[in-house]
N, C-alpha and C. Protein backbone atom coordinates (compact mmCIF):
# COMPACT_ATOMS: atom_id res chain seq x y z
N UNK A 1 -13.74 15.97 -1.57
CA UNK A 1 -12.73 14.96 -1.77
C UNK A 1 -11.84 15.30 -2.96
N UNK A 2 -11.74 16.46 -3.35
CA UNK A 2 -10.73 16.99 -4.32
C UNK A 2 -9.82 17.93 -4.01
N UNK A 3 -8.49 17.53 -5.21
CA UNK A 3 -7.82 17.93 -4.58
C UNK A 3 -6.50 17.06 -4.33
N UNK A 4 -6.21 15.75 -3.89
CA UNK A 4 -5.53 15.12 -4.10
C UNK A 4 -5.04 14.61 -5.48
N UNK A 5 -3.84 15.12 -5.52
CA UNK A 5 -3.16 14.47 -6.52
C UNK A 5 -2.27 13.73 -6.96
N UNK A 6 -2.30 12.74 -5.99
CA UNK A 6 -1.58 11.58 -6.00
C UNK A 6 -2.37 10.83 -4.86
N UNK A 7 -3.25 9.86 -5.14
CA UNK A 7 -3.76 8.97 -4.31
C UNK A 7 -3.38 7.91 -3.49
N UNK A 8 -2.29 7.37 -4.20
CA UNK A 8 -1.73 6.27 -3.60
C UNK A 8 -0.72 7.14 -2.54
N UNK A 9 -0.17 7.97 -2.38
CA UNK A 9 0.64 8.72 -1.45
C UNK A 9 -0.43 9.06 0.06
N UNK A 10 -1.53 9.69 -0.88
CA UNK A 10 -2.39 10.08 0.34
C UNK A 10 -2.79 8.53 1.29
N UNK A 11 -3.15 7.60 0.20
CA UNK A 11 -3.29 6.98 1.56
C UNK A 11 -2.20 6.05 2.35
N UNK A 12 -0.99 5.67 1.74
CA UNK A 12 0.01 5.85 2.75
C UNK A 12 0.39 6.54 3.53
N UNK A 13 0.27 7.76 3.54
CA UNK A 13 0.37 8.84 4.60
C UNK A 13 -0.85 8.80 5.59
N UNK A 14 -1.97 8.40 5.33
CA UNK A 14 -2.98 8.20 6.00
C UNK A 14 -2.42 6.81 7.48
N UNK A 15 -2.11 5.99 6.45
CA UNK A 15 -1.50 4.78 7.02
C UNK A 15 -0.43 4.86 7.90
N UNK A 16 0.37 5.44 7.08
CA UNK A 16 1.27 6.13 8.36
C UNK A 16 1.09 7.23 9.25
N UNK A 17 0.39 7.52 9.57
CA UNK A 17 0.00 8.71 10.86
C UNK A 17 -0.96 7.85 11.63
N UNK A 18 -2.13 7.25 11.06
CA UNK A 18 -2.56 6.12 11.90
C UNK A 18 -1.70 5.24 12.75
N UNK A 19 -0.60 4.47 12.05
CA UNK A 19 0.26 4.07 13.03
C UNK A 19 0.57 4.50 13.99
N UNK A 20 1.42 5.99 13.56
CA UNK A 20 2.18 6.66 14.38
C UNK A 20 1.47 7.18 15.54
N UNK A 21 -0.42 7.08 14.93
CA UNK A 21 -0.71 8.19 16.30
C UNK A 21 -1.50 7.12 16.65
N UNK A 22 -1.36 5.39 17.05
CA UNK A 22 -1.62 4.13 17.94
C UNK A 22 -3.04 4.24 17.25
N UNK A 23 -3.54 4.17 15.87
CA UNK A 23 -4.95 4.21 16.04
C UNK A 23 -5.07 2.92 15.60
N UNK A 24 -6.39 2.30 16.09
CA UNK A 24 -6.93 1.09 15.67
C UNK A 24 -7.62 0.86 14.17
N UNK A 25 -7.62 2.07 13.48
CA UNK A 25 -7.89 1.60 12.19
C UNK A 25 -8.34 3.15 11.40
N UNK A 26 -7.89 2.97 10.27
CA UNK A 26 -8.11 4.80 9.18
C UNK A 26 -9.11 4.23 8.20
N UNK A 27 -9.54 5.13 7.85
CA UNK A 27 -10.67 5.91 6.67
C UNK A 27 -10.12 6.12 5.66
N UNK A 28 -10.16 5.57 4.40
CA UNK A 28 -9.77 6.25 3.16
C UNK A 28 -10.28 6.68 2.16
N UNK A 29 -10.62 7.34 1.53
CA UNK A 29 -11.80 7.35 0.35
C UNK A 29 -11.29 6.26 -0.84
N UNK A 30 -12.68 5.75 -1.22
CA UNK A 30 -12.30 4.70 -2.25
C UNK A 30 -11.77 4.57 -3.58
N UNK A 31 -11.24 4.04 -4.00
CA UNK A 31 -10.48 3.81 -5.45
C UNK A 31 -10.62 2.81 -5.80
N UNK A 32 -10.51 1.82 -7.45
CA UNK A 32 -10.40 0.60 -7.30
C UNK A 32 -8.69 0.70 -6.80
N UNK A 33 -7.60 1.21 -7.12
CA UNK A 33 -6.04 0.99 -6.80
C UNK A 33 -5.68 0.91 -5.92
N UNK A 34 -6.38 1.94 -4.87
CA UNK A 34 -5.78 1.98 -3.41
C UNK A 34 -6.74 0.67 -2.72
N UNK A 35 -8.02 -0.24 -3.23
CA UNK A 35 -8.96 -0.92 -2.65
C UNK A 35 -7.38 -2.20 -2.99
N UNK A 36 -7.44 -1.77 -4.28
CA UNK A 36 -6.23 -3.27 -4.60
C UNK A 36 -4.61 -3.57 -3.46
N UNK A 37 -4.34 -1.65 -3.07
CA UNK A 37 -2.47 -1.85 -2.68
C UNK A 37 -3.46 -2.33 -0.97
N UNK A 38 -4.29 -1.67 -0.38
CA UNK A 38 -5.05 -2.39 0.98
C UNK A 38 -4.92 -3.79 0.73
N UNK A 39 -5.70 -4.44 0.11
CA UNK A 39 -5.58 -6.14 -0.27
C UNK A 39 -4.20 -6.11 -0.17
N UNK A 40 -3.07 -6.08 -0.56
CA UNK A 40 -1.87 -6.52 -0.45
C UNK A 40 -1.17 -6.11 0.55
N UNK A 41 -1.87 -5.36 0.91
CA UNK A 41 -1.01 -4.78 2.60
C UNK A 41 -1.81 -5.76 4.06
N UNK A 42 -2.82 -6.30 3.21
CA UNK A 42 -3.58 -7.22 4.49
C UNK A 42 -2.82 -8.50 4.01
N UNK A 43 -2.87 -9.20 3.02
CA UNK A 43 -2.51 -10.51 2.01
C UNK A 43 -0.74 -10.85 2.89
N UNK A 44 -0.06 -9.35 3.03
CA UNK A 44 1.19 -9.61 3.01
C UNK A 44 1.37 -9.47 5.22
N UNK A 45 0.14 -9.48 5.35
CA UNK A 45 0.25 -9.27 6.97
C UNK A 45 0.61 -7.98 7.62
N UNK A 46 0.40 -6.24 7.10
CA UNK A 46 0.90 -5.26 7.61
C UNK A 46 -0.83 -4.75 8.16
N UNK A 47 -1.64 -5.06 7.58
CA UNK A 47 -2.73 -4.46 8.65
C UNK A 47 -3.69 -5.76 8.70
N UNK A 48 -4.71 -5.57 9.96
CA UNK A 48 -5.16 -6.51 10.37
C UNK A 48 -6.80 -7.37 9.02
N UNK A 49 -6.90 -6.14 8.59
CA UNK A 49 -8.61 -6.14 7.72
C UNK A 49 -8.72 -5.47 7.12
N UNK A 50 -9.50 -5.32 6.03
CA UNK A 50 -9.53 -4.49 4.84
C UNK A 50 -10.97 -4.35 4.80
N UNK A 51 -11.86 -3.14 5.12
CA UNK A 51 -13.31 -3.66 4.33
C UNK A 51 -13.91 -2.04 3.75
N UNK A 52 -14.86 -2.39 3.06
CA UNK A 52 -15.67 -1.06 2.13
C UNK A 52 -16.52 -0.39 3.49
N UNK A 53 -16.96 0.49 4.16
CA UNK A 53 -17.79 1.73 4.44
C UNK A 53 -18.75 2.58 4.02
N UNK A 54 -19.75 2.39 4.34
CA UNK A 54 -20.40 4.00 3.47
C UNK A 54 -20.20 5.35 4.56
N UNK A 55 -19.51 6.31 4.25
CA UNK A 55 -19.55 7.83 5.31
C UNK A 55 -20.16 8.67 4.34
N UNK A 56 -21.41 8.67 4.90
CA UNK A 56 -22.38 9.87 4.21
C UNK A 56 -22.45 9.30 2.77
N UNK A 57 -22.06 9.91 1.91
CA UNK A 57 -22.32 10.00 0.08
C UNK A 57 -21.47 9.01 0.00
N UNK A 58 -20.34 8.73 0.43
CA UNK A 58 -18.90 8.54 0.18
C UNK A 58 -18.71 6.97 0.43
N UNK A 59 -18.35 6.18 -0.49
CA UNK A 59 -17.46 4.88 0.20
C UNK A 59 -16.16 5.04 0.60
N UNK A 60 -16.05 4.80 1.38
CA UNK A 60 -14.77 4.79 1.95
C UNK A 60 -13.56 3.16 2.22
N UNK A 61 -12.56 3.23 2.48
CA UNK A 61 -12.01 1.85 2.88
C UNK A 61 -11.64 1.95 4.01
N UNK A 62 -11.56 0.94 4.81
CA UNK A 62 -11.64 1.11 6.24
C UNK A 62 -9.96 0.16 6.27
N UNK A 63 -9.16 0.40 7.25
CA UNK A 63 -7.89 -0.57 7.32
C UNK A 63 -7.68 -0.86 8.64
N UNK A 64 -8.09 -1.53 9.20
CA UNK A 64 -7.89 -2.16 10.47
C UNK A 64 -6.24 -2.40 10.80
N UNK A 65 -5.96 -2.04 11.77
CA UNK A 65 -4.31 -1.90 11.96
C UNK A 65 -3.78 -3.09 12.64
N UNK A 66 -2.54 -3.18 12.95
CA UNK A 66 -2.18 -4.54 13.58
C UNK A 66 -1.69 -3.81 15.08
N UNK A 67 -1.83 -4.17 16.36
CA UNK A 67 -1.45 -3.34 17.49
C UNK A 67 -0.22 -3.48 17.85
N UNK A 68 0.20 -2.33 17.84
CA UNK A 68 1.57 -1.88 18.10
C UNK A 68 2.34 -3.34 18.96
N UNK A 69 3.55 -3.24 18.54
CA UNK A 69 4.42 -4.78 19.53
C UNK A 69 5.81 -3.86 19.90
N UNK A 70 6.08 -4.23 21.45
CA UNK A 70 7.04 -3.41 22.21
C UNK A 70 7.29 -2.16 21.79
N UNK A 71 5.98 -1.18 21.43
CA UNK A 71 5.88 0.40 21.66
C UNK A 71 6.48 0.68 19.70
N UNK A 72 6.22 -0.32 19.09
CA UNK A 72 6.36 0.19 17.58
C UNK A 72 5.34 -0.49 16.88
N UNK A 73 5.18 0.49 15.77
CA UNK A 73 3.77 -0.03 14.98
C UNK A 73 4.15 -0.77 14.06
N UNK A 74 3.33 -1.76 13.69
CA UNK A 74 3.39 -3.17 12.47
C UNK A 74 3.90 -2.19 11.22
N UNK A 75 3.54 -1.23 10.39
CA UNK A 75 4.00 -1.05 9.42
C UNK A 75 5.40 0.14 10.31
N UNK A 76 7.03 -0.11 10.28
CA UNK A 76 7.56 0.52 10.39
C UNK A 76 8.05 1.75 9.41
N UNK A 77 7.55 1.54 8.38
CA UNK A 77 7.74 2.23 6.78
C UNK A 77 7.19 2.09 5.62
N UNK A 78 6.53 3.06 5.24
CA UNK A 78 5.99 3.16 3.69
C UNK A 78 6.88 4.64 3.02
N UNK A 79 6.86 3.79 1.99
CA UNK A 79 7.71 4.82 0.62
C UNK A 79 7.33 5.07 -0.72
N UNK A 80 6.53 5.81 -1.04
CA UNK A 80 5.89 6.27 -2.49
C UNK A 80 7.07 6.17 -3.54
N UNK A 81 7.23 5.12 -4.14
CA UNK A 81 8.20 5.47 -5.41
C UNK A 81 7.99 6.19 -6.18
N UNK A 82 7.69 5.19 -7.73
CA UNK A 82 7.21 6.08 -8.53
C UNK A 82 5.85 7.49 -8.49
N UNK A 83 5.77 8.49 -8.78
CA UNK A 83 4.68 9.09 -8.56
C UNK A 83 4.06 10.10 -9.94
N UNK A 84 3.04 10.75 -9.49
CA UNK A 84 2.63 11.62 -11.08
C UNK A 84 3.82 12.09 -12.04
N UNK A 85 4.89 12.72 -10.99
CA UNK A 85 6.21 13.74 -11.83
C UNK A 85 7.21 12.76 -12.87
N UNK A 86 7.00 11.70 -11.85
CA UNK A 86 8.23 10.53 -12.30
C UNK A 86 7.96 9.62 -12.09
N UNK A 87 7.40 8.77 -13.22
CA UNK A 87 6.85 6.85 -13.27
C UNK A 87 8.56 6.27 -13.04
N UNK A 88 8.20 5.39 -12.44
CA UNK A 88 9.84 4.33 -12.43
C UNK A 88 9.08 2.90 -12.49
N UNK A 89 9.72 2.50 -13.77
CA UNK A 89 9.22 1.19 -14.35
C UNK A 89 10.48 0.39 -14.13
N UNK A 90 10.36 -1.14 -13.99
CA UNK A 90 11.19 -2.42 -13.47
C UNK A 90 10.57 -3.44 -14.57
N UNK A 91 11.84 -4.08 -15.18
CA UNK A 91 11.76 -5.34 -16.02
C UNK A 91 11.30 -6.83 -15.15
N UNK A 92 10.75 -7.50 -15.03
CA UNK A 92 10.78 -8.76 -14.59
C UNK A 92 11.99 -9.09 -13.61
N UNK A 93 13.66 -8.70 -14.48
CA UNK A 93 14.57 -9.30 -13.40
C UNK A 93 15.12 -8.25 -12.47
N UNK A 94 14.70 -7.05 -13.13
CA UNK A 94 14.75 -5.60 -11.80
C UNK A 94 14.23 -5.65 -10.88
N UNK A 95 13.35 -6.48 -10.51
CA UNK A 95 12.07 -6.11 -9.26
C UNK A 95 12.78 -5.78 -8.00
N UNK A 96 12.86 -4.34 -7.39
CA UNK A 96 13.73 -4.58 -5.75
C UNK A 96 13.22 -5.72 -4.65
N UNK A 97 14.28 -5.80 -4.13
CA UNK A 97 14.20 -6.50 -2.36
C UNK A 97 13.82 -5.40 -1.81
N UNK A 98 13.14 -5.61 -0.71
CA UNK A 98 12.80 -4.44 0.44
C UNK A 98 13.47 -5.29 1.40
N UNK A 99 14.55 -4.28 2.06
CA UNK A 99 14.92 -4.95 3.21
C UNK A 99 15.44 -6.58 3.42
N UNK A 100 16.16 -6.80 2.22
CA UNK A 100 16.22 -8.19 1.63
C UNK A 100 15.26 -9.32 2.34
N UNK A 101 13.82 -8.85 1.56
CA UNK A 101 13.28 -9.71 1.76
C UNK A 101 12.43 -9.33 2.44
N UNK A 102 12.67 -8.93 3.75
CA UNK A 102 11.55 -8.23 5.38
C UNK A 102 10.56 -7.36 4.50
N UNK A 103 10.67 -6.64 4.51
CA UNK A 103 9.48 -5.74 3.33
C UNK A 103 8.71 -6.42 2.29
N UNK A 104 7.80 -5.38 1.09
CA UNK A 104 7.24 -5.50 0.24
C UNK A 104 7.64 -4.75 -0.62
N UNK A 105 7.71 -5.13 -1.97
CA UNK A 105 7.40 -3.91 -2.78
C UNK A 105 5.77 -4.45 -3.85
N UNK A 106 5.22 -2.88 -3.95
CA UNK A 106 3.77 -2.86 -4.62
C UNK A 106 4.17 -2.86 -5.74
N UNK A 107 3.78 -3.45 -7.21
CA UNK A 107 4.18 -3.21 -8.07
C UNK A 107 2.24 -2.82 -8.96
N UNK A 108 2.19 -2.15 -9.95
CA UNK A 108 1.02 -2.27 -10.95
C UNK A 108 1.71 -2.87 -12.52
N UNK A 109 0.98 -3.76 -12.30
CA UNK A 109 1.39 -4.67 -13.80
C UNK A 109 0.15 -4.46 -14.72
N UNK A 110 0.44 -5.33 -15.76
CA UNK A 110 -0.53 -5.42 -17.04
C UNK A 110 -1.78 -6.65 -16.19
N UNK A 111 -1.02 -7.14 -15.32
CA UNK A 111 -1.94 -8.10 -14.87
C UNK A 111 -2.31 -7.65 -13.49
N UNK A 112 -2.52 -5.96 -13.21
CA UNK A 112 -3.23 -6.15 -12.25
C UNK A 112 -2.05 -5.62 -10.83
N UNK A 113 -2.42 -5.52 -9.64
CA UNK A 113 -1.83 -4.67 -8.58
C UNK A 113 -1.42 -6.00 -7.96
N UNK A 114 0.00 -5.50 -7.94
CA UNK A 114 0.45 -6.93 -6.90
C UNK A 114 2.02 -6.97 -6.45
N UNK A 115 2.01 -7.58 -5.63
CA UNK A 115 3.52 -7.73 -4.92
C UNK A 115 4.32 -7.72 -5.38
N UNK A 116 5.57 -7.74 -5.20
CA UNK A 116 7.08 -7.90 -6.16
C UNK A 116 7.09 -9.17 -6.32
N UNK A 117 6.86 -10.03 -5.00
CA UNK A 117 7.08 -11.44 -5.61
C UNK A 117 6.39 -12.37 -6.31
N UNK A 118 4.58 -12.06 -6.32
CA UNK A 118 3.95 -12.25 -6.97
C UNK A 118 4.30 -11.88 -8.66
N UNK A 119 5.15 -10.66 -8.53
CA UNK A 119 5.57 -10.26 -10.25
C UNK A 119 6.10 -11.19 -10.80
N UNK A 120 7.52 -11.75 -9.93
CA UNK A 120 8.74 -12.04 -9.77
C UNK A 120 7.95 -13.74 -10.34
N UNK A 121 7.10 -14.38 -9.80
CA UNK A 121 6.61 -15.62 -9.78
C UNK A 121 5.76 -15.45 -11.59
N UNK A 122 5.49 -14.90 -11.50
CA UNK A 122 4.80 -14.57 -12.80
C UNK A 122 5.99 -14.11 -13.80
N UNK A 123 6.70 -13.51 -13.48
CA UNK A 123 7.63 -13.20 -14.70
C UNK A 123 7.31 -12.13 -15.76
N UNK A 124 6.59 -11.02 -15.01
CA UNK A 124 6.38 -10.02 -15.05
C UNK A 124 6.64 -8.64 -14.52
N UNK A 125 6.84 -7.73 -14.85
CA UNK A 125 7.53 -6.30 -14.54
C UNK A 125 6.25 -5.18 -14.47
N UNK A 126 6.22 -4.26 -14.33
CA UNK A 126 5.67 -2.81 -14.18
C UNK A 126 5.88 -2.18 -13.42
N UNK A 127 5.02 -0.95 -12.71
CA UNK A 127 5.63 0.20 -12.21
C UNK A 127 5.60 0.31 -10.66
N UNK A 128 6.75 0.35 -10.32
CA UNK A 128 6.85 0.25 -8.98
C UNK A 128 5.87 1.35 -8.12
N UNK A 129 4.80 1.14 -7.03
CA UNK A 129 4.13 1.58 -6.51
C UNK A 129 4.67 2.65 -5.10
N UNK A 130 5.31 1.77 -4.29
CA UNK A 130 5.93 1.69 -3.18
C UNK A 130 6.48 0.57 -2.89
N UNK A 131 7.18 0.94 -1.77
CA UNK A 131 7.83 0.18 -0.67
C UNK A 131 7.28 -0.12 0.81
N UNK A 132 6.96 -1.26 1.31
CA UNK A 132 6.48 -0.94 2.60
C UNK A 132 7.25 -2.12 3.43
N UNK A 133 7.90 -1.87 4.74
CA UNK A 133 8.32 -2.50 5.75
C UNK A 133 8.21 -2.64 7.24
């Protein structure tokens, strides 16, 4: 399981090829960050369930998908913003719209992994995670 160096990318990309290739649900290896952006990708309605696994040695996170509606998958887009090379940090009144509104954005705050609008309600800023729509 080494080797990745950027986690939160890998498992959006995980997420997105699952979609793309109609599967009913992906494998991720565990993190507490990526256990937290899953919670907000179930919380905000893009996959169906979120739960822990054991595969072999390994915990894993399991993401139950939402089934495709008229031949397209529930998450139409994920976008890694900030990443290892280049953090991109947002003030409280910076936070983006995704898709004014239709989307998410992930943010990691001082208080923890959470939505844009959850930031936005709190009145808090940090580093933009992704984008997902």
């Amino acid at each position: 399981m080494s080797g990745v160096t950027d986690p939160i990318a890998d498992l959006l990309t995980r997420v997105r090829n699952a979609g793309m290739a109609r599967h009913d649900s992906v494998l991720v290896p565990m993190s507490k960050i990526k256990q937290a952006v899953a919670n907000i990708l179930r919380e905000e309605g893009f996959v169906r369930d979120v739960d822990t696994v054991k595969s072999g040695e390994w915990r894993m996170i399991r993401l139950r998908l939402l089934p495709t509606i008229r031949n397209q998958p529930s998450i139409r887009g994920l976008k890694r913003i900030s990443r290892p090379g280049l953090r991109i940090y947002v003030n409280r009144g910076e936070i983006p719209r995704v898709y004014g509104g239709l989307g998410v954005v992930i943010l990691s705050t001082s208080q923890g992994v959470m939505s844009g609008q959850d930031a936005r309600n709190r009145g808090i800023g940090g580093e933009v995670l992704c984008y997902v729509w």
